[in-house]
Protein backbone atom coordinates (compact mmCIF):
# COMPACT_ATOMS: atom_id res chain seq x y z
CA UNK A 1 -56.95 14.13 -28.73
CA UNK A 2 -52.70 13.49 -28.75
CA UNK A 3 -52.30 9.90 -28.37
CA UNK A 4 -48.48 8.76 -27.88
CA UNK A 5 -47.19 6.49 -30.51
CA UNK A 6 -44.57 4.63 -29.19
CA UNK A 7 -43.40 1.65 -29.23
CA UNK A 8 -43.06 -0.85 -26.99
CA UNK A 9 -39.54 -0.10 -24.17
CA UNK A 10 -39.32 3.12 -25.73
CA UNK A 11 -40.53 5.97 -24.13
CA UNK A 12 -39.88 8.01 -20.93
CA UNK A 13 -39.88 5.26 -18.54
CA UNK A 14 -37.13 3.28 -20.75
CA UNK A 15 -34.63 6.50 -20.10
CA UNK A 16 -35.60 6.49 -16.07
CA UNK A 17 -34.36 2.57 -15.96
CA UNK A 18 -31.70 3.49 -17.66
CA UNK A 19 -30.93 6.12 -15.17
CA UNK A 20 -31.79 3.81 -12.43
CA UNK A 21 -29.25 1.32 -13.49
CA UNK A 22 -26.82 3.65 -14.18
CA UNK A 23 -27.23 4.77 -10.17
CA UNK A 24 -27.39 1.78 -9.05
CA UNK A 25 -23.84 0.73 -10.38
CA UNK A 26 -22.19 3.87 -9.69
CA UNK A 27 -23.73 3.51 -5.74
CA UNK A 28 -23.66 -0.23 -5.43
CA UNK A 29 -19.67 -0.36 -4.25
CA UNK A 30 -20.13 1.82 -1.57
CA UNK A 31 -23.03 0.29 -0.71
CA UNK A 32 -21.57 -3.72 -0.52
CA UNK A 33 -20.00 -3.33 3.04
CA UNK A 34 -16.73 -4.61 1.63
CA UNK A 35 -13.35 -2.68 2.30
CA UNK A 36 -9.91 -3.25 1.48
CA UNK A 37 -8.17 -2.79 4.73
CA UNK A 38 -4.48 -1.88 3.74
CA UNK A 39 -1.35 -0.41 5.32
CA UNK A 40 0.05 3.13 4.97
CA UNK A 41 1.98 3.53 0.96
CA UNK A 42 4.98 2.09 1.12
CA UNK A 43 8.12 4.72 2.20
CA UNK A 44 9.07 7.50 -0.45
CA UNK A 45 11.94 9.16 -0.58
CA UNK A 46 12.42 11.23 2.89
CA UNK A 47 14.86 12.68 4.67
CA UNK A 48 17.88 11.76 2.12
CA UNK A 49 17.15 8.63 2.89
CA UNK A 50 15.47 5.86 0.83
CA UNK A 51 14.32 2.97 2.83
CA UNK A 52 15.56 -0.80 1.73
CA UNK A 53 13.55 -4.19 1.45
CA UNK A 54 13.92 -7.48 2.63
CA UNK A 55 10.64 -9.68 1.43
CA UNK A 56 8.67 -6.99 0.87
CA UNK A 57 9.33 -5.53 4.89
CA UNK A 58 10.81 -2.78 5.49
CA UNK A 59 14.43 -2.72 6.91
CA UNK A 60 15.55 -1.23 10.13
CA UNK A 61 18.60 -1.41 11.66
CA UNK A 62 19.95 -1.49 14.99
CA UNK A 63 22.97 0.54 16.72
CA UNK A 64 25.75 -1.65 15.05
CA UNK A 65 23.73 -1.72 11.95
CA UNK A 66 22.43 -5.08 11.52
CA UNK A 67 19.43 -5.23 9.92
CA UNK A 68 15.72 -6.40 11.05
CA UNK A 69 12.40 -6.04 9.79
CA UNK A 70 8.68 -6.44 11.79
CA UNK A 71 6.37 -8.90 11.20
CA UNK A 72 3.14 -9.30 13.04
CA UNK A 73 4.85 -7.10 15.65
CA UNK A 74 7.64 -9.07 16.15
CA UNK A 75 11.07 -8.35 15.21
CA UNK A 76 12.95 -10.97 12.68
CA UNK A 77 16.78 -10.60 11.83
CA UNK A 78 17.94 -10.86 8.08
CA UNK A 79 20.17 -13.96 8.10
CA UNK A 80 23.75 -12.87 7.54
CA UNK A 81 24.01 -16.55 5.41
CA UNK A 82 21.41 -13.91 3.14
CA UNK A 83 22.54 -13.00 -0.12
CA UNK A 84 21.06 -9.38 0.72
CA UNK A 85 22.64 -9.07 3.96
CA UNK A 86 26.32 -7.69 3.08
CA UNK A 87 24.43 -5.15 0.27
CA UNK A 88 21.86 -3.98 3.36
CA UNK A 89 24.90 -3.53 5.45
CA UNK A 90 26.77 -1.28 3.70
CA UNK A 91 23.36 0.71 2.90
CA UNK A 92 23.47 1.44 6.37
CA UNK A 93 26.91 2.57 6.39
CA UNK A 94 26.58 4.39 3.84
CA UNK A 95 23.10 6.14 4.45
CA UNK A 96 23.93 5.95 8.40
CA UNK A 97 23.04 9.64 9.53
CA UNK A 98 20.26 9.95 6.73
CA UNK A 99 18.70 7.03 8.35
CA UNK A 100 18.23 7.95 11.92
CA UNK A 101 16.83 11.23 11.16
CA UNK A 102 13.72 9.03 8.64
CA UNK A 103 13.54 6.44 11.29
CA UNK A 104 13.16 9.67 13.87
CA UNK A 105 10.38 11.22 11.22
CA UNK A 106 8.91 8.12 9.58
CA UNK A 107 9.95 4.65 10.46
CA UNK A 108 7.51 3.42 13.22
CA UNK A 109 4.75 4.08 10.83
CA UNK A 110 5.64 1.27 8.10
CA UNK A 111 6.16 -1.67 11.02
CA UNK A 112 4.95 -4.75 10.10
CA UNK A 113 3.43 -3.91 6.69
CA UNK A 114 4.17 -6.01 3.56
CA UNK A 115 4.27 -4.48 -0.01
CA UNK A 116 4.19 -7.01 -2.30
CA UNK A 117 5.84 -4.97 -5.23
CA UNK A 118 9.17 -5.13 -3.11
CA UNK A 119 9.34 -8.71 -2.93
CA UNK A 120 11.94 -10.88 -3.68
């Protein structure tokens, strides 16, 4: 008669567990109900025109070119007394026609989010 002779935890049912586990904590993320909730990435390169920061929001501008940013849908003015102002300025002088045709494309989308890597 075959008799198994093995010891103790070793075996066949040592490499299911193992499997087990290993399913378990390759499932177990997507199984926590937790999400990261998180706004679109922040604006590349479109258009010829490479959006500017102010506090990690991006910068619009209006018809004169002063520049605004959102924040929890509402719209906040960069103080000209800002040491960015005069530099975001003459980025939209500059950068004028390339901008209107992104904001046309792409700027509503980014309104209101923050991106913490362009803070300053």
């Amino acid at each position: 008669m075959w008799k198994w002779n093995v010891q103790p935890g070793h075996g066949p049912m040592r490499h299911a567990r193992r499997l087990a586990l290993a399913a378990l904590l390759v499932v177990a993320p997507a199984l926590s109900g937790c999400y990261v909730e998180d706004g679109p990435p922040p604006p590349e390169y479109a258009e010829g025109y490479q959006p500017q920061y102010y506090d990690g929001y991006v910068v619009y501008y209006d018809a004169v070119g002063r520049p605004y940013y959102y924040v929890n849908g509402g719209v906040y003015w960069v103080p000209p007394a800002s040491p960015l102002y005069i530099g975001l300025v003459n980025h939209w002088r500059y950068y004028r026609p390339a901008y209107h045709r992104w904001y046309a494309h792409y700027g509503a989308r980014y309104r209101g989010y923050r991106y913490p890597a362009y803070r300053r």
